[in-house]
Protein backbone atom coordinates (compact mmCIF):
# COMPACT_ATOMS: atom_id res chain seq x y z
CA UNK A 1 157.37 58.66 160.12
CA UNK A 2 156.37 60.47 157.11
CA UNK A 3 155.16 63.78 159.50
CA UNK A 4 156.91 65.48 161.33
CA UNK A 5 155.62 66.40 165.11
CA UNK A 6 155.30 70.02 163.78
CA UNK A 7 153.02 69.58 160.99
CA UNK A 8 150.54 67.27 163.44
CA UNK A 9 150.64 70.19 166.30
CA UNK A 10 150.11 72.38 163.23
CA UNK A 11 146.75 70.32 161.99
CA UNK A 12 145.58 70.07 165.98
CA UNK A 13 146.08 73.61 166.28
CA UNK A 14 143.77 74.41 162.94
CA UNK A 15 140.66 71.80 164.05
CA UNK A 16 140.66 73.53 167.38
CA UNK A 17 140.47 76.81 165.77
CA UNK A 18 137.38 75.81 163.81
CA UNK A 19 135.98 73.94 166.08
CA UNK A 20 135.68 77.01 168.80
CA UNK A 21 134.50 78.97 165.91
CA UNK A 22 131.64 76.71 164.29
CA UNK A 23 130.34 74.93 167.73
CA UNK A 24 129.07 78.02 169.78
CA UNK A 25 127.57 79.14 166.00
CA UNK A 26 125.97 75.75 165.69
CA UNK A 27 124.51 75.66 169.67
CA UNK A 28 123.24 78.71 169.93
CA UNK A 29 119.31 79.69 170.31
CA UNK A 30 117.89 81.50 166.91
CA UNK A 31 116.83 85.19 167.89
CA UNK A 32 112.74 85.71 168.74
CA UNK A 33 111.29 86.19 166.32
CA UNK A 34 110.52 90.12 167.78
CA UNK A 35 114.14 90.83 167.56
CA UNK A 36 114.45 89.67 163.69
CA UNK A 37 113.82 92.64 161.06
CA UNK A 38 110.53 93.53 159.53
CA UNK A 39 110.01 93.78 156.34
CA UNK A 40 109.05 97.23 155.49
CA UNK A 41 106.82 98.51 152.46
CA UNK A 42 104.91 101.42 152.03
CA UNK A 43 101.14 101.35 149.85
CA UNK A 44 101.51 104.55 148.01
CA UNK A 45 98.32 106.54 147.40
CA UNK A 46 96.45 106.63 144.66
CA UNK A 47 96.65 109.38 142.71
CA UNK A 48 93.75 112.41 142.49
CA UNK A 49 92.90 112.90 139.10
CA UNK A 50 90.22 115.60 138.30
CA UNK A 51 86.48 114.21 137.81
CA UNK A 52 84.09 115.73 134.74
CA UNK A 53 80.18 115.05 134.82
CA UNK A 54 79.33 113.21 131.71
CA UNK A 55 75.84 114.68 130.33
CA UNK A 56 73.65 111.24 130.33
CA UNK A 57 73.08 110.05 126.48
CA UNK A 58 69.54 111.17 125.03
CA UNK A 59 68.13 109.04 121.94
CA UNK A 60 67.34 110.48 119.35
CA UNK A 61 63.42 111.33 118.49
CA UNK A 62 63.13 109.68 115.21
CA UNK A 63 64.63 106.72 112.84
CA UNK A 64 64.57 107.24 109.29
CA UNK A 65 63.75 103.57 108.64
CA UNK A 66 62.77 104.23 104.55
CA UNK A 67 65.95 102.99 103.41
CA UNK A 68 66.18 99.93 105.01
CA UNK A 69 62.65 99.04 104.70
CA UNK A 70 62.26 99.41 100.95
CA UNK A 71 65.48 97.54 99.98
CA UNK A 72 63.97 93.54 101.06
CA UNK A 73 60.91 94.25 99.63
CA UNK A 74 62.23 95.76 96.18
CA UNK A 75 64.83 92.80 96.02
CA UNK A 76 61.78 90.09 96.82
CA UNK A 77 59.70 92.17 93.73
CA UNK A 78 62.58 91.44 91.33
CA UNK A 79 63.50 88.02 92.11
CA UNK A 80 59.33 87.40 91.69
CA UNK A 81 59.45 89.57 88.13
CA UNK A 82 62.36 87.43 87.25
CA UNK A 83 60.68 83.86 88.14
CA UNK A 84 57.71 85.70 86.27
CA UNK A 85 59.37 85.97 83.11
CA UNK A 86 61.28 82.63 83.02
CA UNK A 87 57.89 81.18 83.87
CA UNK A 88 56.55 82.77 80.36
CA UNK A 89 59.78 81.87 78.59
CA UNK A 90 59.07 78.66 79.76
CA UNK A 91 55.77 79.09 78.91
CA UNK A 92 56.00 80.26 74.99
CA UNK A 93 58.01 76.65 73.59
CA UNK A 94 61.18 75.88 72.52
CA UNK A 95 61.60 78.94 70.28
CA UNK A 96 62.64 81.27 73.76
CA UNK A 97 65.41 78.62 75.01
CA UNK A 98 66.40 78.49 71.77
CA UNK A 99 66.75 82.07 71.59
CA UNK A 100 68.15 82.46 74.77
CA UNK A 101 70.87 79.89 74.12
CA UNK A 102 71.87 81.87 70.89
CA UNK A 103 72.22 85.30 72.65
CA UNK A 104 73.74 83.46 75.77
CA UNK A 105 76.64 81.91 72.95
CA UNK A 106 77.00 85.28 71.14
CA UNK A 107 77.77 86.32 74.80
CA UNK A 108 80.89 84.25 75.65
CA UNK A 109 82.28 84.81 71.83
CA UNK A 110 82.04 88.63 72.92
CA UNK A 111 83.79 88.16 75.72
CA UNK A 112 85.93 85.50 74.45
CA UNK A 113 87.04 88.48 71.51
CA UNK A 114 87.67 91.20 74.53
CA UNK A 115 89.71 88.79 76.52
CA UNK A 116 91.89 87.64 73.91
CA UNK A 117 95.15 90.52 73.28
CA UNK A 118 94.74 92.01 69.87
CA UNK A 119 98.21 91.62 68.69
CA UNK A 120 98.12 93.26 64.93
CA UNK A 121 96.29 96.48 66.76
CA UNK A 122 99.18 96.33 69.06
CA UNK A 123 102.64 96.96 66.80
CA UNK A 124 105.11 96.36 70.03
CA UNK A 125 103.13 92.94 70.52
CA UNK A 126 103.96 92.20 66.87
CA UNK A 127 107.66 93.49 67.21
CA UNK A 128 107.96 91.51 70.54
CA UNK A 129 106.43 87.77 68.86
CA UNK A 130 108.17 88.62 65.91
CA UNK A 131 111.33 88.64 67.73
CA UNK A 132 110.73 85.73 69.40
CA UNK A 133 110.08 83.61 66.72
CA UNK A 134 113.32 85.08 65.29
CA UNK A 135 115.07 84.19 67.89
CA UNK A 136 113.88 80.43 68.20
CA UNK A 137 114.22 79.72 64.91
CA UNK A 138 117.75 81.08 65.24
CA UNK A 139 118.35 78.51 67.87
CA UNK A 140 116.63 75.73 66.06
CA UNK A 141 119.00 76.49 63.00
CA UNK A 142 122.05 74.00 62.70
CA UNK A 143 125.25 76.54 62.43
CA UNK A 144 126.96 76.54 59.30
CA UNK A 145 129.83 74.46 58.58
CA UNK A 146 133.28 76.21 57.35
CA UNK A 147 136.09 74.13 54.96
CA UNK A 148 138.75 75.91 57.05
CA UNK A 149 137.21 75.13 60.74
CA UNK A 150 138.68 74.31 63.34
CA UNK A 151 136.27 72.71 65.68
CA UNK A 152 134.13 69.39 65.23
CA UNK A 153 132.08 67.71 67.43
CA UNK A 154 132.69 64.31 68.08
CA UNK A 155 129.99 61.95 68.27
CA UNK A 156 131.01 58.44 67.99
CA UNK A 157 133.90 56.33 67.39
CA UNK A 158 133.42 52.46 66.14
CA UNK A 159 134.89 49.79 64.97
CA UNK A 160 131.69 48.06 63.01
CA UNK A 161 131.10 49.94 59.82
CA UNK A 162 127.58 48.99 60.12
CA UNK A 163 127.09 51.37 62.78
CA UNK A 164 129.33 53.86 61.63
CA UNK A 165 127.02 54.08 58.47
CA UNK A 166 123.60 54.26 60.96
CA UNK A 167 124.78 57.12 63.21
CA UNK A 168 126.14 58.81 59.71
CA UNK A 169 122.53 58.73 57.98
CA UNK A 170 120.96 59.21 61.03
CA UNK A 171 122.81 62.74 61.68
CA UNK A 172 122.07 63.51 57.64
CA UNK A 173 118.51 63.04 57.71
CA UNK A 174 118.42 65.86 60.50
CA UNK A 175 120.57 68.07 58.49
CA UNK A 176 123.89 67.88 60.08
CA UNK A 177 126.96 67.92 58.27
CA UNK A 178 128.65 64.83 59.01
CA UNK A 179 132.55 63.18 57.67
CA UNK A 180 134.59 60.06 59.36
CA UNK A 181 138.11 60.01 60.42
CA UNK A 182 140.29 56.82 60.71
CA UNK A 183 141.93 56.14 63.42
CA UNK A 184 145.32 54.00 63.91
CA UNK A 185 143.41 51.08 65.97
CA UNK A 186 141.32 49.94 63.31
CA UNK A 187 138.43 52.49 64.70
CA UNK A 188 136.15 55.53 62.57
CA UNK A 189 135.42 58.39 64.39
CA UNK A 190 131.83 59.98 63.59
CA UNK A 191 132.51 64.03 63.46
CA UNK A 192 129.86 66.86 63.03
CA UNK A 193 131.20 70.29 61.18
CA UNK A 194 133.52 71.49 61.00
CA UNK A 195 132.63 74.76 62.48
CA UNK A 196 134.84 78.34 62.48
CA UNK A 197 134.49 78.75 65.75
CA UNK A 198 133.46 76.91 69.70
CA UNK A 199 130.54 78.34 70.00
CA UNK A 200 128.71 76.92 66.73
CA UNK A 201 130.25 73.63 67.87
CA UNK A 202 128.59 74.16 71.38
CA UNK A 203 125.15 75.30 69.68
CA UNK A 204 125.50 72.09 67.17
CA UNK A 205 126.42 69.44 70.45
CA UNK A 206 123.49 70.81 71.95
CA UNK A 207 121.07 70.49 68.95
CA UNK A 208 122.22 66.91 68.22
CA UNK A 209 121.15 65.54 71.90
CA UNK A 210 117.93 67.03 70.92
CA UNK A 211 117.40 65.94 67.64
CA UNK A 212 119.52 62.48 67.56
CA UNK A 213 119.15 61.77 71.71
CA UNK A 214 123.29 61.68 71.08
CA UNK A 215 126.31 63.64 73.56
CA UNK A 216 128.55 65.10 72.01
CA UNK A 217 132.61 66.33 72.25
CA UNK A 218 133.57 69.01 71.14
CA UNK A 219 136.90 68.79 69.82
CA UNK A 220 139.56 70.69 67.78
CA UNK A 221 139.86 68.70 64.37
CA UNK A 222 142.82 71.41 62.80
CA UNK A 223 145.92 72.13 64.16
């Protein structure tokens, strides 16, 4: 047998155990419900806090009303004056539109002059578009090209001369300084500058995608 008789005395011995300990538990009577604890709380009292007599609220014996009563009527009297006179305006022809039209347009170019910023009566609004402009025109400007450069950009290699030639007078005619370069596979390399230094080569790629709608390499055309 795989158990021995100890280990099945052993198991009998446990089940007895629990079973005198849970079946008494499970038979017996609940307590009254007299015997069970009461809950307990306690209502605390409220607390005595001193009382004052509040003197009971008198109105007062008179309104000054003058104010309020004049304002409606004085704003009725000058919205009547008002219809008054643009009746007689009305009234007199076309020479009081006409009029009217002519101080209403001298009106807006009054204001029109006020709102717009006087910039010769202001010298650091000069000094500030001045610079601007300076400064986009400076950008605008194709860097100048050096004999002894070192840097070119590259912007097309072919093998047609026809289109060699097109991209050549294209980049001329927007003032870019433009030679070709054989190549040992029968190819012409299109080259922009050159330039004496990377950043007028990056300042030139970036003005011929503007200007020609063409990307550019930068490149180092001297040893």
């Amino acid at each position: 047998m795989k158990y021995g008789k100890m280990e099945r005395i052993s198991g009998i011995v446990i089940l007895l155990a629990l079973a005198a300990i849970l079946v008494p538990w499970l038979m017996s009577d609940p307590a009254p419900r007299e015997e069970r604890p009461q809950p307990s709380f306690t209502i605390e009292q409220p607390i005595d806090a001193p009382r004052r007599d509040v003197a009971e609220p008198v109105p007062p014996e008179s309104i000054d009303l003058s104010s309020f009563r004049d304002t409606p009527q004085t704003q009725t009297a000058s919205s009547d004056d008002a219809a008054v006179d643009e009746g007689a305006d009305i009234g007199r022809g076309d020479e009081a539109p006409a009029q009217t039209q002519s101080q209403n347009a001298e009106t807006q170019d009054t204001e029109t002059q006020d709102s717009t910023p006087q910039v010769e009566d202001d010298p650091i609004a000069a000094l500030m578009a001045q610079s601007d402009s300076q400064r986009r025109a400076s950008e605008e400007a194709i860097p100048a090209t050096s004999e002894q450069g070192e840097w070119g950009v590259q912007v097309g290699t072919f093998g047609n001369p026809d289109n060699v030639a097109r991209l050549k007078r294209e980049l001329e005619e927007n003032g870019f300084h433009v030679y070709t370069r054989k190549r040992s596979d029968d190819l012409t390399t299109v080259i922009v500058g050159p330039f004496a230094s990377s950043a007028d080569g990056e300042r030139a790629s970036t003005l011929i995608k503007k200007r020609v709608n063409q990307q550019g390499l930068l490149v180092r055309v001297r040893d």
